[in-house]
PDB file of N, CA and C in Angstrom:
ATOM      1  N   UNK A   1       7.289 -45.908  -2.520  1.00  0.00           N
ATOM      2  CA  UNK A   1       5.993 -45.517  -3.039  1.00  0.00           C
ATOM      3  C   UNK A   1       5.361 -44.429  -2.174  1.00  0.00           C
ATOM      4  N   UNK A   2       5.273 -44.648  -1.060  1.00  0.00           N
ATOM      5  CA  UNK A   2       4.467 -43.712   0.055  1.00  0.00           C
ATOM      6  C   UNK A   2       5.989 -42.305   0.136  1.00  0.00           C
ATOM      7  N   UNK A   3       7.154 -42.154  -0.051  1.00  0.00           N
ATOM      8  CA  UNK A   3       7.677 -40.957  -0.395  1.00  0.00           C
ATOM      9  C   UNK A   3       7.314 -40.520  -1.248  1.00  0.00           C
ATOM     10  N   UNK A   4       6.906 -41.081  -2.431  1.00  0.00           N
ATOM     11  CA  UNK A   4       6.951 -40.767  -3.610  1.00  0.00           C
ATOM     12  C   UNK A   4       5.427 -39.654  -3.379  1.00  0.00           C
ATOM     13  N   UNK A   5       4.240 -40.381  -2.968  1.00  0.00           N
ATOM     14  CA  UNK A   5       3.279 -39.517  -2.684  1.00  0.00           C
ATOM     15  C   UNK A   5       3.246 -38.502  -2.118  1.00  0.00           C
ATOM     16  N   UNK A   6       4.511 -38.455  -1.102  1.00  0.00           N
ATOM     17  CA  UNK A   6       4.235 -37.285  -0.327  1.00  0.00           C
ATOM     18  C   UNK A   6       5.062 -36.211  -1.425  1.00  0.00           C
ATOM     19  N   UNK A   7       5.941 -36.428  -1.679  1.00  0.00           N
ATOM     20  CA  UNK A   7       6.343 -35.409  -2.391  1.00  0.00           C
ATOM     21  C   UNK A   7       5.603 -35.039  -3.832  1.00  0.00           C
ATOM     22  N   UNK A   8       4.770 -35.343  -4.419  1.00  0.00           N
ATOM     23  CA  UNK A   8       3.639 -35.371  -5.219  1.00  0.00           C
ATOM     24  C   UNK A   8       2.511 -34.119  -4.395  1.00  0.00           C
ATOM     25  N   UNK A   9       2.138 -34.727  -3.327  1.00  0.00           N
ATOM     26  CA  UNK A   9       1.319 -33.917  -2.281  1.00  0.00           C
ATOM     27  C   UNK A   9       1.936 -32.917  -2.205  1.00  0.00           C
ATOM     28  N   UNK A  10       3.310 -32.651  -1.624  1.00  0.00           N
ATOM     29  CA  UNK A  10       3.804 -31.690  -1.343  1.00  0.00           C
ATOM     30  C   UNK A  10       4.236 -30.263  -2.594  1.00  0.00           C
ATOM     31  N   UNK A  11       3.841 -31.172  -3.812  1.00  0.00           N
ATOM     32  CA  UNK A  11       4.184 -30.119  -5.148  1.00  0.00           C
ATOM     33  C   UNK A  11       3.101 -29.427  -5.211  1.00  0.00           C
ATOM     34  N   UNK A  12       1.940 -30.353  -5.146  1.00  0.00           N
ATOM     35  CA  UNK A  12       0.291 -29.966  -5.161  1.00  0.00           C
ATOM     36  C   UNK A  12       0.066 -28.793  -4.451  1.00  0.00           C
ATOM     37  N   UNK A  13       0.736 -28.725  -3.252  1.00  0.00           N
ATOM     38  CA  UNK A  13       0.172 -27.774  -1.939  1.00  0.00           C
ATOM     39  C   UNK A  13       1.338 -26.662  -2.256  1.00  0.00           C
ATOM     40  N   UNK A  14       2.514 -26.630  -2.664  1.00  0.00           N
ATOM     41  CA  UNK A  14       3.292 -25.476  -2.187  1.00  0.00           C
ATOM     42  C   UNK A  14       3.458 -24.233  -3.277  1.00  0.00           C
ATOM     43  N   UNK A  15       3.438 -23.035  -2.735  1.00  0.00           N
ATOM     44  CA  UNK A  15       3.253 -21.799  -3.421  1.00  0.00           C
ATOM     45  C   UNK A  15       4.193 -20.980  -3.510  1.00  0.00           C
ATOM     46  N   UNK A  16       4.577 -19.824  -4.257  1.00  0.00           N
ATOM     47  CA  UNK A  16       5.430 -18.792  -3.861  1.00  0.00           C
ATOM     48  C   UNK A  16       5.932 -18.248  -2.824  1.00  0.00           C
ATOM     49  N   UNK A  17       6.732 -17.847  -2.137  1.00  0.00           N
ATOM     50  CA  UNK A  17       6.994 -16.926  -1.270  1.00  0.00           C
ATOM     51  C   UNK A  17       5.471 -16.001  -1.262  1.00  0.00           C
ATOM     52  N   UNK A  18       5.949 -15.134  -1.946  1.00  0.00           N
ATOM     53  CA  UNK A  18       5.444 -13.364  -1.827  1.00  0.00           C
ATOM     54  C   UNK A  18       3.452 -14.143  -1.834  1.00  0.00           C
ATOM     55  N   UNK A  19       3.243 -15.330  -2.340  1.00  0.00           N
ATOM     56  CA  UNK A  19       1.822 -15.453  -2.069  1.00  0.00           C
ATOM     57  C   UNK A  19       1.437 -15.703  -0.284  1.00  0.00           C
ATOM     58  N   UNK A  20       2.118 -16.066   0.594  1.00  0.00           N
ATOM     59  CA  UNK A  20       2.272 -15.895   1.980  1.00  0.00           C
ATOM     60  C   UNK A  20       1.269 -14.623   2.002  1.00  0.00           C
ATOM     61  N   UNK A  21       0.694 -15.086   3.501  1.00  0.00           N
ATOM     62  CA  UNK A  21      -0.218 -13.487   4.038  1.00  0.00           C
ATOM     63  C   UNK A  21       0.990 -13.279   5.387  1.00  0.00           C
ATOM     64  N   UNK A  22       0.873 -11.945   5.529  1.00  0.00           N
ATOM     65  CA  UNK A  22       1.496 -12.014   6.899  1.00  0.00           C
ATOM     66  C   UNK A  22       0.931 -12.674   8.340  1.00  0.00           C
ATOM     67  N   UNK A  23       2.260 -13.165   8.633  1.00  0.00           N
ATOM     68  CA  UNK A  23       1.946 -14.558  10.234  1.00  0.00           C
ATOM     69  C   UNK A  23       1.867 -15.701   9.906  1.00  0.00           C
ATOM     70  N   UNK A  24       2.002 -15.959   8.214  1.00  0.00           N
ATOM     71  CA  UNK A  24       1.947 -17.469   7.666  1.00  0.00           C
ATOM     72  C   UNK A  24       3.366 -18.160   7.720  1.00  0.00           C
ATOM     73  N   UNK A  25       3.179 -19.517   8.093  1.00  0.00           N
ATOM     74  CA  UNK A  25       4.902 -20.250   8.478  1.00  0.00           C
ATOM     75  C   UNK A  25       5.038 -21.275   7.517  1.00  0.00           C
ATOM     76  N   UNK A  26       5.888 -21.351   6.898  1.00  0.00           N
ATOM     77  CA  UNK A  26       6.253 -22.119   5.701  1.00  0.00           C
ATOM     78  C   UNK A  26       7.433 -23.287   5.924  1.00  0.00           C
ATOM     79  N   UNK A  27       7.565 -23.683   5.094  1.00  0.00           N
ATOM     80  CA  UNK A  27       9.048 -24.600   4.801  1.00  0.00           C
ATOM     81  C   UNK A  27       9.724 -24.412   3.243  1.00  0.00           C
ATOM     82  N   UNK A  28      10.842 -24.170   3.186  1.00  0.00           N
ATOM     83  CA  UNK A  28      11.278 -24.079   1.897  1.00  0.00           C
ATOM     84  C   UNK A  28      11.426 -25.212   0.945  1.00  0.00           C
ATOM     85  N   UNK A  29      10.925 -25.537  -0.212  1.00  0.00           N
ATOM     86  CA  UNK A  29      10.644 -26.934  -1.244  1.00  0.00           C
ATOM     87  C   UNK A  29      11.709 -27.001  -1.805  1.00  0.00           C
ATOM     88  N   UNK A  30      11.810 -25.861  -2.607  1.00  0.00           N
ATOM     89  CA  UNK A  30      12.294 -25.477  -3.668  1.00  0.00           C
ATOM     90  C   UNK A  30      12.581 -24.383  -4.329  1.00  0.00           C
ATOM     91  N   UNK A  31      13.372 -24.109  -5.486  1.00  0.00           N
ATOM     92  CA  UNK A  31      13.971 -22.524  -5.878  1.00  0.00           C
ATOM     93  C   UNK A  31      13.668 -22.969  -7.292  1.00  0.00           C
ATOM     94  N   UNK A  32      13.249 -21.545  -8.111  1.00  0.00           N
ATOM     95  CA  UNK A  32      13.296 -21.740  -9.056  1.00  0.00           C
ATOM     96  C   UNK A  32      14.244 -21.664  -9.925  1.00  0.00           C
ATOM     97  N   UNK A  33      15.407 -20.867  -9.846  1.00  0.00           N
ATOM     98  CA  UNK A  33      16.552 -20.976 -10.948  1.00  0.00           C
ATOM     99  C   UNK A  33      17.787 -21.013 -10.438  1.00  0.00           C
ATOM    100  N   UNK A  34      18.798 -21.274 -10.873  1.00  0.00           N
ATOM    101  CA  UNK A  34      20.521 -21.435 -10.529  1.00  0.00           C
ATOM    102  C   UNK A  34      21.023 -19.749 -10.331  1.00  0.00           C
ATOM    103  N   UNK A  35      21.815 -19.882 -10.027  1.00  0.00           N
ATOM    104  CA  UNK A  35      22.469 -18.151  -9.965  1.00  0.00           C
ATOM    105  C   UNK A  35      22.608 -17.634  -8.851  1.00  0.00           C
ATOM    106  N   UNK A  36      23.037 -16.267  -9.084  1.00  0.00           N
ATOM    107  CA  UNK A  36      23.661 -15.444  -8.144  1.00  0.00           C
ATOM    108  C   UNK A  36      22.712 -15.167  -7.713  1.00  0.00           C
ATOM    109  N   UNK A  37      21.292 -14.634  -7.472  1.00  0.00           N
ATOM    110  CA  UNK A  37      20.528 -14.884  -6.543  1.00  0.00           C
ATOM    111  C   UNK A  37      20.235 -16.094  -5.933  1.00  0.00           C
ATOM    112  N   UNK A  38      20.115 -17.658  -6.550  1.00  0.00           N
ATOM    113  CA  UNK A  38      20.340 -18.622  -5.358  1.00  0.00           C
ATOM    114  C   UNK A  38      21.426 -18.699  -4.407  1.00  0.00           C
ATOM    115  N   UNK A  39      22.206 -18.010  -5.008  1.00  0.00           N
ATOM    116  CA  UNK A  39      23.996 -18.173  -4.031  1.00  0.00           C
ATOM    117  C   UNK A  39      24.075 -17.087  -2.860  1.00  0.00           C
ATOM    118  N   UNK A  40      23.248 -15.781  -3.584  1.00  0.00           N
ATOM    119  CA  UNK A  40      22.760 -15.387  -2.204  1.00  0.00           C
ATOM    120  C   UNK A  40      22.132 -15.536  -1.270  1.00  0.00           C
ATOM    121  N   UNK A  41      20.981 -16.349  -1.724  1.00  0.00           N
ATOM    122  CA  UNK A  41      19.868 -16.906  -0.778  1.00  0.00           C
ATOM    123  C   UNK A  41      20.277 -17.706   0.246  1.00  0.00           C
ATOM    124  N   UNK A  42      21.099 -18.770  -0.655  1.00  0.00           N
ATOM    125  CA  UNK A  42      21.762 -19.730  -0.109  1.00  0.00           C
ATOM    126  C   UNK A  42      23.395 -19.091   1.359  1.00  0.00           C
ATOM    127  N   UNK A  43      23.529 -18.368   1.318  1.00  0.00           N
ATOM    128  CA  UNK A  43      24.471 -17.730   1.978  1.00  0.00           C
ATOM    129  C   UNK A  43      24.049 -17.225   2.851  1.00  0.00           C
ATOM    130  N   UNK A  44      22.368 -16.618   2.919  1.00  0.00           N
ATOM    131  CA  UNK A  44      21.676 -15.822   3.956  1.00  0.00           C
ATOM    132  C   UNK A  44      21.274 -17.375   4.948  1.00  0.00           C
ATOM    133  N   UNK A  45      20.695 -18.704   4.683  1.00  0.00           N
ATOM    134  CA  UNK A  45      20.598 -19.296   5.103  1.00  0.00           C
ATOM    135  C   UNK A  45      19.322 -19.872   4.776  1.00  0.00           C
ATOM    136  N   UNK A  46      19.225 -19.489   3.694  1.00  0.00           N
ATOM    137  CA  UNK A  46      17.602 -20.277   2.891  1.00  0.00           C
ATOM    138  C   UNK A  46      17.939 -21.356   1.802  1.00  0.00           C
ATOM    139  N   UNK A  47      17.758 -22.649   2.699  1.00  0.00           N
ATOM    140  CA  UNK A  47      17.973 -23.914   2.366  1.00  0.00           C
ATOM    141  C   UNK A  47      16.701 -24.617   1.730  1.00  0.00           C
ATOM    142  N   UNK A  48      16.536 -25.634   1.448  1.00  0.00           N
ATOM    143  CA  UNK A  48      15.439 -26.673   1.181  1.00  0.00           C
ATOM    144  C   UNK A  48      15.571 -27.072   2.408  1.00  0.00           C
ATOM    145  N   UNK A  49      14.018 -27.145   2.908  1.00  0.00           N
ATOM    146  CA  UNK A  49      13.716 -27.475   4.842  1.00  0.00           C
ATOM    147  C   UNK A  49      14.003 -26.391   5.431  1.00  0.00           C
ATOM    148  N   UNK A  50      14.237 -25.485   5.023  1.00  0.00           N
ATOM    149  CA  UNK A  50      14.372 -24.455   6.105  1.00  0.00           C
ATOM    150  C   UNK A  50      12.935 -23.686   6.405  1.00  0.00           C
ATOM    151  N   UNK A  51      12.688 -23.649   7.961  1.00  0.00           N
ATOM    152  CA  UNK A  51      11.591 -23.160   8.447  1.00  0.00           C
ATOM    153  C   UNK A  51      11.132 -21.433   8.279  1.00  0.00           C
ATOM    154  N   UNK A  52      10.475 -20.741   8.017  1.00  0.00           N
ATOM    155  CA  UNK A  52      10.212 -19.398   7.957  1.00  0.00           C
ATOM    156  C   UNK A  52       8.890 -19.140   8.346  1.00  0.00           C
ATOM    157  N   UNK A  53       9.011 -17.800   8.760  1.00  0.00           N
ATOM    158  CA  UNK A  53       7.582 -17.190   8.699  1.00  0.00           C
ATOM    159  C   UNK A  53       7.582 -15.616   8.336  1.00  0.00           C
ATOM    160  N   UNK A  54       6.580 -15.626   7.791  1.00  0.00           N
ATOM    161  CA  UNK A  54       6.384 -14.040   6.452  1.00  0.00           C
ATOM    162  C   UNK A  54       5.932 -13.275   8.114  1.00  0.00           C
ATOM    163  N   UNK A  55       7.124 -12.200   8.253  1.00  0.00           N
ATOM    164  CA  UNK A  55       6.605 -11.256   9.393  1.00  0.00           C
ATOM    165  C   UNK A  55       6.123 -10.472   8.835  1.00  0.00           C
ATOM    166  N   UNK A  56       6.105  -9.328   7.026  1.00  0.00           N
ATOM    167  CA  UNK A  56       5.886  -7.963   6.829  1.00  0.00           C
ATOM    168  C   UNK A  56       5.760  -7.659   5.601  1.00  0.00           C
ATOM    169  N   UNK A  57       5.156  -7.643   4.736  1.00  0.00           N
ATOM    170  CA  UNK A  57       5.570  -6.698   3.308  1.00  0.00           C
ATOM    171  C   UNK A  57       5.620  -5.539   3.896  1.00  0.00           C
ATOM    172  N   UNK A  58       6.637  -5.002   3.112  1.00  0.00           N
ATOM    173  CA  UNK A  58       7.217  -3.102   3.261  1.00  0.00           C
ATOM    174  C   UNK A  58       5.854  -2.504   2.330  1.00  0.00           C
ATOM    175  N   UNK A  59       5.502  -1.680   2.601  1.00  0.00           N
ATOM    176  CA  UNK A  59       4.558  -0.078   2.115  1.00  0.00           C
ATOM    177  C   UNK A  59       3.979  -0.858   0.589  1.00  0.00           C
ATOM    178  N   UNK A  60       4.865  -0.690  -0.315  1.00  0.00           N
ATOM    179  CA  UNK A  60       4.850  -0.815  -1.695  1.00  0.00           C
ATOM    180  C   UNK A  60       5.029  -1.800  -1.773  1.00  0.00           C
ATOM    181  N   UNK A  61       4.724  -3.193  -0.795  1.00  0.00           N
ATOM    182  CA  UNK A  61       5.510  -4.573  -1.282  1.00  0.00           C
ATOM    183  C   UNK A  61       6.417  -5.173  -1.364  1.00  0.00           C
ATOM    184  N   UNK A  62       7.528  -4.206  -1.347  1.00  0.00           N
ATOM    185  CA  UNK A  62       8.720  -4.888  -1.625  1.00  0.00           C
ATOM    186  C   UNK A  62       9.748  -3.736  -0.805  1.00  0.00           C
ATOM    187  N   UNK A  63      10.718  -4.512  -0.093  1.00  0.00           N
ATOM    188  CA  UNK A  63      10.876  -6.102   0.516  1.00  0.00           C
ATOM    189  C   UNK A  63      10.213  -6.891   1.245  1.00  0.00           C
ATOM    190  N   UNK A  64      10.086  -7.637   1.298  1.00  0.00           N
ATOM    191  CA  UNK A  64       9.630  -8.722   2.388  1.00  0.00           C
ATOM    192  C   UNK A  64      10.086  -9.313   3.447  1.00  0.00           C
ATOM    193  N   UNK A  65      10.315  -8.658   4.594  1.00  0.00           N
ATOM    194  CA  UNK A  65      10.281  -9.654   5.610  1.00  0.00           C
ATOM    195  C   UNK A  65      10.189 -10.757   6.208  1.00  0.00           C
ATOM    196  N   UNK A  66      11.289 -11.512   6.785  1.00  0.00           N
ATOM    197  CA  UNK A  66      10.679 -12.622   7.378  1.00  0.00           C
ATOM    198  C   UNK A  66      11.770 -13.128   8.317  1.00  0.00           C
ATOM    199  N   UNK A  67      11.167 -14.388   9.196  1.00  0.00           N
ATOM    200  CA  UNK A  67      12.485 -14.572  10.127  1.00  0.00           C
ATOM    201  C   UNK A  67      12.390 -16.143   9.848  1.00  0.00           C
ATOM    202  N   UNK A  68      13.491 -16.457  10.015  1.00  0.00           N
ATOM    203  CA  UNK A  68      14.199 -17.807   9.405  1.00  0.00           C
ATOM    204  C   UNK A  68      15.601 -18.164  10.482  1.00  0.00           C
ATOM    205  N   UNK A  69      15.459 -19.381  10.832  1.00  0.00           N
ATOM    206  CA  UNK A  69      16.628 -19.533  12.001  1.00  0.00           C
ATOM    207  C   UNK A  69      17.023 -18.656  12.711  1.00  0.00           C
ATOM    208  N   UNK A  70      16.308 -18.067  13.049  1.00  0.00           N
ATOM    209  CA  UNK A  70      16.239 -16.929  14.813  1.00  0.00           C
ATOM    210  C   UNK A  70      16.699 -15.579  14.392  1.00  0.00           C
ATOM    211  N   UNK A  71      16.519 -15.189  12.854  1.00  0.00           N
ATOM    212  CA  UNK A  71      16.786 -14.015  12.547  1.00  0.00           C
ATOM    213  C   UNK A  71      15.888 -13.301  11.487  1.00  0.00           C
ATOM    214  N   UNK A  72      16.042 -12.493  11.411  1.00  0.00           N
ATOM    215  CA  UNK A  72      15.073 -11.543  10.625  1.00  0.00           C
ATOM    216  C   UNK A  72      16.101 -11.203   9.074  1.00  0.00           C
ATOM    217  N   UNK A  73      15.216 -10.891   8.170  1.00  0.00           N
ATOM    218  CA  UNK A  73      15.931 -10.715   6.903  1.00  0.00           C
ATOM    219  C   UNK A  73      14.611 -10.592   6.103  1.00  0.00           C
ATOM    220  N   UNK A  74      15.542  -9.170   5.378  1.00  0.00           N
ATOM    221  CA  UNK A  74      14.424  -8.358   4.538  1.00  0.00           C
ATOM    222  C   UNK A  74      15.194  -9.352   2.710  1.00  0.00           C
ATOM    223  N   UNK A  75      14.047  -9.431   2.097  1.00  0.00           N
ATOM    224  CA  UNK A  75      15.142  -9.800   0.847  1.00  0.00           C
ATOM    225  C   UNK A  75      13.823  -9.075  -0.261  1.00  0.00           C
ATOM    226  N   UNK A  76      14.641  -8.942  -1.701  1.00  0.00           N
ATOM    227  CA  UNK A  76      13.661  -8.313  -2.372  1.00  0.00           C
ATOM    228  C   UNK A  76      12.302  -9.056  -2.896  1.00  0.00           C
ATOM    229  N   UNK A  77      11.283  -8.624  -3.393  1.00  0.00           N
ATOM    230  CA  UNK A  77      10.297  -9.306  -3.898  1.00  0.00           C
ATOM    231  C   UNK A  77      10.817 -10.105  -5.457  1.00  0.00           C
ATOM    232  N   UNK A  78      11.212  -9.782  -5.703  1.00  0.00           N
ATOM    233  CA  UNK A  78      12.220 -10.754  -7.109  1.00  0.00           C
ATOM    234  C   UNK A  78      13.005 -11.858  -6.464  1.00  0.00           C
ATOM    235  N   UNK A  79      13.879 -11.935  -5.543  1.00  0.00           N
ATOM    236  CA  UNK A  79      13.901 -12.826  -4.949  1.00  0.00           C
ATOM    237  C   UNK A  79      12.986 -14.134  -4.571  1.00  0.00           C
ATOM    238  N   UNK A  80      12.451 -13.378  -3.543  1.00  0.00           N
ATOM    239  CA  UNK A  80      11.310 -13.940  -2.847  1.00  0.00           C
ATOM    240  C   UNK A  80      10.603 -14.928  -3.851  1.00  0.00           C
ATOM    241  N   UNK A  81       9.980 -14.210  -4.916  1.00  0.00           N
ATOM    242  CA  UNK A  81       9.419 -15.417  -6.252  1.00  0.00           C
ATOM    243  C   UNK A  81      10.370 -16.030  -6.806  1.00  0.00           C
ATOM    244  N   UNK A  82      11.648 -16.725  -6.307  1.00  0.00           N
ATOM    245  CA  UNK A  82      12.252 -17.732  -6.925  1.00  0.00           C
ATOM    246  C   UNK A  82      11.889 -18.979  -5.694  1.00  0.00           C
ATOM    247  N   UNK A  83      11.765 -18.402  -4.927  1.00  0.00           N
ATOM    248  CA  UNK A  83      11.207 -19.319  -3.205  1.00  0.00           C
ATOM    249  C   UNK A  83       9.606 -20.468  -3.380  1.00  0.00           C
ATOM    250  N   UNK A  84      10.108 -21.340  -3.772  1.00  0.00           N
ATOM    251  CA  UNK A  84       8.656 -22.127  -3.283  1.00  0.00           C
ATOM    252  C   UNK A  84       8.890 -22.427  -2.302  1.00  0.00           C
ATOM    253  N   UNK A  85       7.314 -22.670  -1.435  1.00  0.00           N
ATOM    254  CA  UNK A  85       7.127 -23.268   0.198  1.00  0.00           C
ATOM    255  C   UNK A  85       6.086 -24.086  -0.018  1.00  0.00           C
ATOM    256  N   UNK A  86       5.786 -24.810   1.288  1.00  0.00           N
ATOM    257  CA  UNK A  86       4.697 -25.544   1.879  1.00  0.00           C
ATOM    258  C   UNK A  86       4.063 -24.402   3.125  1.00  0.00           C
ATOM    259  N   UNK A  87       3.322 -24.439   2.631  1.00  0.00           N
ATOM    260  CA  UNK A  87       2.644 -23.925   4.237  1.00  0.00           C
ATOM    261  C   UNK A  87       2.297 -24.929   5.449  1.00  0.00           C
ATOM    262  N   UNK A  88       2.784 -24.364   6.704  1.00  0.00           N
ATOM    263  CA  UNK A  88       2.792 -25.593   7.491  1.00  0.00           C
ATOM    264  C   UNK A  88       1.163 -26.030   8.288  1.00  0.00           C
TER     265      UNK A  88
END
C-alpha cells in the first residue's frame, strides 16, 4: 500500500526532461515510447533511476545538455521529451 502511494506521488510530481531549468537534478521515471530512440537512450546510459542534472540548453534549444553517471551528453530536444523525471 505505502509503495503503491509513493509511486502515485511520484507520477503527480514528475515532468519532462526539456521542462528542467538549468542546475536542476532529476531522476529518470520513465520514457514515453518503445524504439530506436529508447535503444539509444538506453545505450547512452539513461535508465529508470538514473541520476541527472540539466547542465545547458544550446542557443536555439536544442540540444540539451546534461551529465548523467560522471559524463556529459548532449542529446536532441525530441529525445529529451520522451524522458520523464522527478525532480530531486
Amino acid at each position: 500500500m505505502i509503495n503503491q502511494s509513493l509511486d502515485t506521488q511520484r507520477n503527480l510530481n514528475r515532468v519532462r526532461l526539456t521542462e528542467l531549468k538549468q542546475g536542476d537534478e532529476a531522476i529518470i521515471c520513465a520514457f514515453e515510447e518503445n524504439g530506436r530512440n529508447l535503444l539509444r537512450l538506453r545505450d547512452m546510459g539513461m535508465l529508470t533511476g538514473t541520476s541527472l542534472r540539466l547542465i545547458r540548453f544550446a542557443l536555439l534549444g536544442d540540444p540539451i545538455e546534461i551529465k548523467a553517471r560522471g559524463y556529459y551528453l548532449s542529446i536532441r530536444k525530441s529525445a529529451a521529451d520522451l524522458i520523464w523525471v522527478v525532480k530531486k
